[in-house]
PDB file of N, CA and C in Angstrom:
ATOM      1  N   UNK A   1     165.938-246.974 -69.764  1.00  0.00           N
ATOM      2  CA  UNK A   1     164.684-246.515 -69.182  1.00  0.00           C
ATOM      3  C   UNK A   1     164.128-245.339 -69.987  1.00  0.00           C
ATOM      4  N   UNK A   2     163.301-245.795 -71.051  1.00  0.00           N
ATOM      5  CA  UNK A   2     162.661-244.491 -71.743  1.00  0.00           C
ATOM      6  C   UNK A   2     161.542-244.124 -71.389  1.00  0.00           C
ATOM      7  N   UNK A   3     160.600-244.580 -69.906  1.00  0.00           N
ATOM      8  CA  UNK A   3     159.509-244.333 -69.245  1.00  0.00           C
ATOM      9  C   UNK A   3     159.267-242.993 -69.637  1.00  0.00           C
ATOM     10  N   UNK A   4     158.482-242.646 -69.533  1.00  0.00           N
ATOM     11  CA  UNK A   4     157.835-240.950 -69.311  1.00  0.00           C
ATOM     12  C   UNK A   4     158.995-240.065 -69.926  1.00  0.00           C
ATOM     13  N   UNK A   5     159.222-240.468 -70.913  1.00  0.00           N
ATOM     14  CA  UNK A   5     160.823-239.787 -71.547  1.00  0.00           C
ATOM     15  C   UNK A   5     160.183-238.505 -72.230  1.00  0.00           C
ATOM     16  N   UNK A   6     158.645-238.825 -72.683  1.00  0.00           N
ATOM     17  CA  UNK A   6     157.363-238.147 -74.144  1.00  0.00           C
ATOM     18  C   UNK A   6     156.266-237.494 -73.436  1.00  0.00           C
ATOM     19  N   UNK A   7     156.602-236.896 -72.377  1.00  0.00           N
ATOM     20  CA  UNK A   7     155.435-236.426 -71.721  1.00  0.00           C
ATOM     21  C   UNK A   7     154.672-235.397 -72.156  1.00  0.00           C
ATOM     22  N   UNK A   8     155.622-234.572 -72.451  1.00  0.00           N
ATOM     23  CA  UNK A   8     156.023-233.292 -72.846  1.00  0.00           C
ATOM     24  C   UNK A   8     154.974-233.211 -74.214  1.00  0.00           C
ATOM     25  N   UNK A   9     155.660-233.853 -74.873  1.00  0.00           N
ATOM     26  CA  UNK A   9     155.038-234.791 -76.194  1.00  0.00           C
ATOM     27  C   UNK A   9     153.879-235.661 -75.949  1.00  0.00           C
ATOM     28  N   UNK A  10     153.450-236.040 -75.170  1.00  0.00           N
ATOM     29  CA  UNK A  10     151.948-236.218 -74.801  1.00  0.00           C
ATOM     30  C   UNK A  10     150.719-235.093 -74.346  1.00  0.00           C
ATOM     31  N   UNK A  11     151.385-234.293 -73.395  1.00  0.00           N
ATOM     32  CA  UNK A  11     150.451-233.398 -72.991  1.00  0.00           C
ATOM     33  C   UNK A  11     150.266-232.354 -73.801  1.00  0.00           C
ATOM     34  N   UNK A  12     151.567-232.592 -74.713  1.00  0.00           N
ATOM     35  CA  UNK A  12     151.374-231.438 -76.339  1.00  0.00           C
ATOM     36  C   UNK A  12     149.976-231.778 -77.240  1.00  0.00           C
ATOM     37  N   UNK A  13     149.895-233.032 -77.518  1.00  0.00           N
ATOM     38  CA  UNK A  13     149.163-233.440 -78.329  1.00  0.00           C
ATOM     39  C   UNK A  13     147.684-233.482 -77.692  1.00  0.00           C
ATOM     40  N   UNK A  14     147.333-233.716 -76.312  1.00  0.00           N
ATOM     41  CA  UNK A  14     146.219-233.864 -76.055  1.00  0.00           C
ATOM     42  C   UNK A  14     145.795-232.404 -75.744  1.00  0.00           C
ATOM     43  N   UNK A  15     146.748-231.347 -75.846  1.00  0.00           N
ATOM     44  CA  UNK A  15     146.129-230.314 -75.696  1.00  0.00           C
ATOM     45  C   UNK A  15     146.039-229.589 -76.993  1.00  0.00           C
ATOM     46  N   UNK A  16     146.251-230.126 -77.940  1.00  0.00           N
ATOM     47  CA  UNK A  16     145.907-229.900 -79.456  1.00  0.00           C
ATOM     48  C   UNK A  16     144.633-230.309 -79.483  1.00  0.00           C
ATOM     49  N   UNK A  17     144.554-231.411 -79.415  1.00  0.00           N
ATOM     50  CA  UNK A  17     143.193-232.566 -79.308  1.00  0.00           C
ATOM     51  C   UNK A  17     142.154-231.405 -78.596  1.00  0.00           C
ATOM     52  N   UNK A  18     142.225-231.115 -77.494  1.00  0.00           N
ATOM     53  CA  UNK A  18     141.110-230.491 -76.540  1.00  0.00           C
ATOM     54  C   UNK A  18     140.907-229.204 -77.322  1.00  0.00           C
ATOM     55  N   UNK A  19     141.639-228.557 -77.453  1.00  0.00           N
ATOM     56  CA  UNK A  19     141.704-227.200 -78.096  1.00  0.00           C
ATOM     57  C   UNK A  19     141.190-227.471 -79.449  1.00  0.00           C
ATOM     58  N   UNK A  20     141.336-228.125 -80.238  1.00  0.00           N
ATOM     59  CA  UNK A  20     140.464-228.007 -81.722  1.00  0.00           C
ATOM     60  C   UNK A  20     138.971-229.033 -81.304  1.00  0.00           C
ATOM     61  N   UNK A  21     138.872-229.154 -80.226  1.00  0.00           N
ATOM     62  CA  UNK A  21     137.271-229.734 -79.930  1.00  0.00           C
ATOM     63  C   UNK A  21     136.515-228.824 -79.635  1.00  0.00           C
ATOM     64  N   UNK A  22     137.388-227.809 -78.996  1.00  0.00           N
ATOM     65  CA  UNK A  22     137.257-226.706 -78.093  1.00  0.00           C
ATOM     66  C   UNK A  22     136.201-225.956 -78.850  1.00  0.00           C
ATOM     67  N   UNK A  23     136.930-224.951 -80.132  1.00  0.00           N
ATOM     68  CA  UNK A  23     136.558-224.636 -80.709  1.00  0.00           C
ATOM     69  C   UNK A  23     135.601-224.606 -81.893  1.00  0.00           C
ATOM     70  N   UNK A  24     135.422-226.007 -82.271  1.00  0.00           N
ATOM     71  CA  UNK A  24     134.375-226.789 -82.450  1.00  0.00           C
ATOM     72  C   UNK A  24     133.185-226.663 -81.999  1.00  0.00           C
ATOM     73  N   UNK A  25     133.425-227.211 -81.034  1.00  0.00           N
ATOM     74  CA  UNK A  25     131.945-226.946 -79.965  1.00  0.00           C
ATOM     75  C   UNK A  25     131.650-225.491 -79.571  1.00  0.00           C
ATOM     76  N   UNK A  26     132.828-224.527 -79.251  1.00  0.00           N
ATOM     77  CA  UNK A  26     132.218-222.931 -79.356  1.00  0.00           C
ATOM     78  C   UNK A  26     131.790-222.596 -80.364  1.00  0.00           C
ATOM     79  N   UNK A  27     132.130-222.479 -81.271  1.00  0.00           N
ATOM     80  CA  UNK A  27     131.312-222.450 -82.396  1.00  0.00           C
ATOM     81  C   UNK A  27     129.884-223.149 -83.015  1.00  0.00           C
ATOM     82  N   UNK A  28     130.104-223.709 -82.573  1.00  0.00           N
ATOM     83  CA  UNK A  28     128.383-224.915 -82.460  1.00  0.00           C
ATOM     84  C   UNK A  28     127.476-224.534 -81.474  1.00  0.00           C
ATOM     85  N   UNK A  29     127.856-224.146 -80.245  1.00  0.00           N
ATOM     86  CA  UNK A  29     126.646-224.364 -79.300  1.00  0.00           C
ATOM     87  C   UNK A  29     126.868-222.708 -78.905  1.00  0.00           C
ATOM     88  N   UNK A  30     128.108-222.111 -78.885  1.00  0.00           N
ATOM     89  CA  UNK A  30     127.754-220.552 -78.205  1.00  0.00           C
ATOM     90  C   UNK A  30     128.038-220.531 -76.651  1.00  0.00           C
ATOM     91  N   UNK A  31     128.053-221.440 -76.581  1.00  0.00           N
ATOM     92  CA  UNK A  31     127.447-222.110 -74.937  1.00  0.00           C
ATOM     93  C   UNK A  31     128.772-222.494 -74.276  1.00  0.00           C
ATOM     94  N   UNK A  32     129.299-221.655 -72.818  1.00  0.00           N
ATOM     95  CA  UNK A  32     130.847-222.225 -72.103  1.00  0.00           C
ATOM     96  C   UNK A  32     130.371-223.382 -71.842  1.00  0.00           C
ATOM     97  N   UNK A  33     129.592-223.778 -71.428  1.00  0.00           N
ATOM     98  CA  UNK A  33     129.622-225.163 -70.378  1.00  0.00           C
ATOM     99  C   UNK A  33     129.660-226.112 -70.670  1.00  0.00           C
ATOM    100  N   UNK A  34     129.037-226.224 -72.205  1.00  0.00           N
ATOM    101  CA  UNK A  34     129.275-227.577 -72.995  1.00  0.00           C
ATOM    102  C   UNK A  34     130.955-227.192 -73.523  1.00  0.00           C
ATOM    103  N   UNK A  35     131.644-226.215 -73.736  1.00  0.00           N
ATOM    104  CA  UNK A  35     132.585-226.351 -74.395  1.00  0.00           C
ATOM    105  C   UNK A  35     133.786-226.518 -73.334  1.00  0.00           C
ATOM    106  N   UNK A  36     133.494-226.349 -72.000  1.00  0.00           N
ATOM    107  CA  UNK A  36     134.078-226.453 -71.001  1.00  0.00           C
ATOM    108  C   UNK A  36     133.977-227.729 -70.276  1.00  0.00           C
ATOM    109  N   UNK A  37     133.000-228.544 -70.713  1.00  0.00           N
ATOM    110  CA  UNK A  37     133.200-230.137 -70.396  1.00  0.00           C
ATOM    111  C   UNK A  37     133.594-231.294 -71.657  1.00  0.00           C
ATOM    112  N   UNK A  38     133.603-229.897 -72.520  1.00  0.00           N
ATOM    113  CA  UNK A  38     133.883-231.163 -74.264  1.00  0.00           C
ATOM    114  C   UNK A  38     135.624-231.125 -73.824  1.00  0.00           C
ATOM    115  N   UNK A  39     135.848-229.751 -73.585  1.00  0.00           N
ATOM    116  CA  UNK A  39     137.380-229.701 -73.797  1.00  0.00           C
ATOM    117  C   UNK A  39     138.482-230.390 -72.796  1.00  0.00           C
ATOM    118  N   UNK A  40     137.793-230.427 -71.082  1.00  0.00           N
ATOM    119  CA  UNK A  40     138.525-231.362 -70.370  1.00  0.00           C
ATOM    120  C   UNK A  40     138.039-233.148 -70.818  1.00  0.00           C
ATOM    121  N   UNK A  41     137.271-233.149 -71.186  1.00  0.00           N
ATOM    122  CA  UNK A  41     136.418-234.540 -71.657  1.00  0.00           C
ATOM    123  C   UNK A  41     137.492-235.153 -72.651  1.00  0.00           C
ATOM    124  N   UNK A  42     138.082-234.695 -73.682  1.00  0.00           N
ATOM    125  CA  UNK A  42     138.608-234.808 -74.719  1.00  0.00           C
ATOM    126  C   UNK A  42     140.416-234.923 -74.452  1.00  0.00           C
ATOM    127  N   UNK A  43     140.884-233.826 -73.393  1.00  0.00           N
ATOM    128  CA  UNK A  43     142.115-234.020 -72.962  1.00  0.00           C
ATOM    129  C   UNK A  43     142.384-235.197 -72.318  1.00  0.00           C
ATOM    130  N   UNK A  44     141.129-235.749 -71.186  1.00  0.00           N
ATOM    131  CA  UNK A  44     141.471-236.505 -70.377  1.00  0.00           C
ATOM    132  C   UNK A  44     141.283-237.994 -71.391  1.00  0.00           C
ATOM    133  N   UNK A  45     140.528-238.240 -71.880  1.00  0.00           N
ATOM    134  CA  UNK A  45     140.373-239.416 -72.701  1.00  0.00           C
ATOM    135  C   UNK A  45     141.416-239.371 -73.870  1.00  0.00           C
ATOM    136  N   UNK A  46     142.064-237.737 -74.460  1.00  0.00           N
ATOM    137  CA  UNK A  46     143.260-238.766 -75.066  1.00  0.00           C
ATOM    138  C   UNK A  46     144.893-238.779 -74.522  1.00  0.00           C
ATOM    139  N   UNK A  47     144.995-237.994 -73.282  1.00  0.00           N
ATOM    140  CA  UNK A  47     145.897-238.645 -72.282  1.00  0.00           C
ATOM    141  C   UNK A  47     145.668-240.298 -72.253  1.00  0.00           C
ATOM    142  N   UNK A  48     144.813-240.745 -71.989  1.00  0.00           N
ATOM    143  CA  UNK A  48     144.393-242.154 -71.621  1.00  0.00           C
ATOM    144  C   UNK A  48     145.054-243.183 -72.592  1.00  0.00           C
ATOM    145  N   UNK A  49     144.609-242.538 -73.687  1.00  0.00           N
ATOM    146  CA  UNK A  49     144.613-243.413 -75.214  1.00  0.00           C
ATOM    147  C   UNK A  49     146.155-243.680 -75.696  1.00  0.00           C
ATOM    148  N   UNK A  50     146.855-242.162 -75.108  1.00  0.00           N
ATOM    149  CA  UNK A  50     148.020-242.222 -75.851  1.00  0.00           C
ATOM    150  C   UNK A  50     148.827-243.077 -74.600  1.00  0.00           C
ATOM    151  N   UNK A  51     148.709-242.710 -73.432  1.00  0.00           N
ATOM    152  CA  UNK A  51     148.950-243.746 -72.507  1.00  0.00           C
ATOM    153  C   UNK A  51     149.091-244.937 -72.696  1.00  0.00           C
ATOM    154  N   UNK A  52     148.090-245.292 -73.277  1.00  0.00           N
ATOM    155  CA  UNK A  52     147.609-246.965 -73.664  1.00  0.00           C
ATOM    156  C   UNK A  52     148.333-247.509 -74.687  1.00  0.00           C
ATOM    157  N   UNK A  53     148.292-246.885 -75.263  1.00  0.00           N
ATOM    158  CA  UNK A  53     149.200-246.740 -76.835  1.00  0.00           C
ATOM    159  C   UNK A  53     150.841-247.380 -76.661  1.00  0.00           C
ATOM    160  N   UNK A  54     151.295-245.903 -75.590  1.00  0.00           N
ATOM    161  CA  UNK A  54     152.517-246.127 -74.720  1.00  0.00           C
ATOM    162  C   UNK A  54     153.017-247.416 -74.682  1.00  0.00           C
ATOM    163  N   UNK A  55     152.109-247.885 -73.587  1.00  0.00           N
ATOM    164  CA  UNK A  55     152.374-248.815 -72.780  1.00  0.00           C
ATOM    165  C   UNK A  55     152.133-250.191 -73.611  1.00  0.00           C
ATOM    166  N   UNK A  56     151.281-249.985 -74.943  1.00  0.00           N
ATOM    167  CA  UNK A  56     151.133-251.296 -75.427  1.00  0.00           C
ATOM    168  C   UNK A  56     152.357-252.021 -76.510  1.00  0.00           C
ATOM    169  N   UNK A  57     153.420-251.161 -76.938  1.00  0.00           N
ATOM    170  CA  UNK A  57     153.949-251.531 -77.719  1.00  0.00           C
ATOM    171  C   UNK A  57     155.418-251.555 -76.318  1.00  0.00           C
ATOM    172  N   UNK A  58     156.222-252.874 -76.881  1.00  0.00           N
ATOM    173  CA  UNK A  58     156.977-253.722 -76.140  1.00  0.00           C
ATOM    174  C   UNK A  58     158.608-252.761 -77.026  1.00  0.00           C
ATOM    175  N   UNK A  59     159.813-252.190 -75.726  1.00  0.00           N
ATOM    176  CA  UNK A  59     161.009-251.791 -76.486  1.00  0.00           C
ATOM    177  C   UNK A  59     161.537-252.495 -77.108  1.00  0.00           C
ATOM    178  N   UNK A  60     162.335-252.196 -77.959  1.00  0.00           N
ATOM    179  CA  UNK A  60     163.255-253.370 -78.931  1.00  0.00           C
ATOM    180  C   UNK A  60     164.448-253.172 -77.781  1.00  0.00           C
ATOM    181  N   UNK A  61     164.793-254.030 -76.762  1.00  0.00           N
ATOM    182  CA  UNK A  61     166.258-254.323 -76.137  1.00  0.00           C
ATOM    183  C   UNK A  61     167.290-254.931 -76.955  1.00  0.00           C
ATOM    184  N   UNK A  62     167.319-255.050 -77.822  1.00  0.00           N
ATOM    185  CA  UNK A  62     168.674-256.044 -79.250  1.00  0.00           C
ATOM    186  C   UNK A  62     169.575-255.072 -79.468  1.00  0.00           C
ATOM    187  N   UNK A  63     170.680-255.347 -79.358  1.00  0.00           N
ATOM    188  CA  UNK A  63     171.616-254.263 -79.693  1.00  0.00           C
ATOM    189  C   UNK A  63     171.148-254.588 -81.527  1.00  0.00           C
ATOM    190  N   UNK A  64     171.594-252.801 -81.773  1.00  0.00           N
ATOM    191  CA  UNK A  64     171.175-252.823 -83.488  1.00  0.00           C
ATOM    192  C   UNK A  64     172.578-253.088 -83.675  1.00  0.00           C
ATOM    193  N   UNK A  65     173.645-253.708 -83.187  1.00  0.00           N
ATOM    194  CA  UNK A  65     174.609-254.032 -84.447  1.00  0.00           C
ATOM    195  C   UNK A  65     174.779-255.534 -84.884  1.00  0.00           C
ATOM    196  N   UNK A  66     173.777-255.949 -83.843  1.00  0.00           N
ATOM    197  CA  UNK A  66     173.832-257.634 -83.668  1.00  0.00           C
ATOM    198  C   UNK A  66     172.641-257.824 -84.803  1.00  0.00           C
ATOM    199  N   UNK A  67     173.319-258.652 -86.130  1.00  0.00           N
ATOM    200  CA  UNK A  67     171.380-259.380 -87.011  1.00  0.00           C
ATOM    201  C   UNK A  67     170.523-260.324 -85.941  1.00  0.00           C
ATOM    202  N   UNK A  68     169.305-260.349 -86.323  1.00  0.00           N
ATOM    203  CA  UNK A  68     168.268-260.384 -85.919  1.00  0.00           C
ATOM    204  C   UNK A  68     168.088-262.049 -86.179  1.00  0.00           C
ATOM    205  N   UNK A  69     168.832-262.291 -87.502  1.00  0.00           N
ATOM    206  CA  UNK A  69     168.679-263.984 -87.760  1.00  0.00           C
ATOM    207  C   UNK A  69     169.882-264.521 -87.472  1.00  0.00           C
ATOM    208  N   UNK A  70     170.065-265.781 -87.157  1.00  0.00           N
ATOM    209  CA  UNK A  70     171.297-266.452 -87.285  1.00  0.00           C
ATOM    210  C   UNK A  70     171.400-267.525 -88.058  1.00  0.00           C
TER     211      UNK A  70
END
């Protein structure tokens, strides 16, 4: 069961993600409110993505000492 094993490691990365949008957009507009809806905007959509990501690739269950061909 390696479910939710990378969370840690997910919410790391999307708060990298939000935070260099972050600043981006403060620097561009001057303005909290756009940089305060870019930056949850950006966390929550790549929570989603990496989620998706997650969930789309299938575990390898094969024991690695067993070959793969016979």
């Amino acid at each position: 069961m390696r479910r939710f094993a990378n969370l840690k490691t997910y919410l790391g990365l999307s708060t990298v993600a939000s935070i260099f949008v972050g600043i981006i957009v403060a620097f561009g507009t001057r303005q909290t409110d756009p940089t305060i809806i870019s930056v949850l905007a950006t966390f929550i959509v790549s929570i989603v993505i990496i989620a998706t990501l997650d969930l789309s690739f299938k575990e390898d269950e094969q024991d690695p000492n067993t070959p793969r061909l016979r």
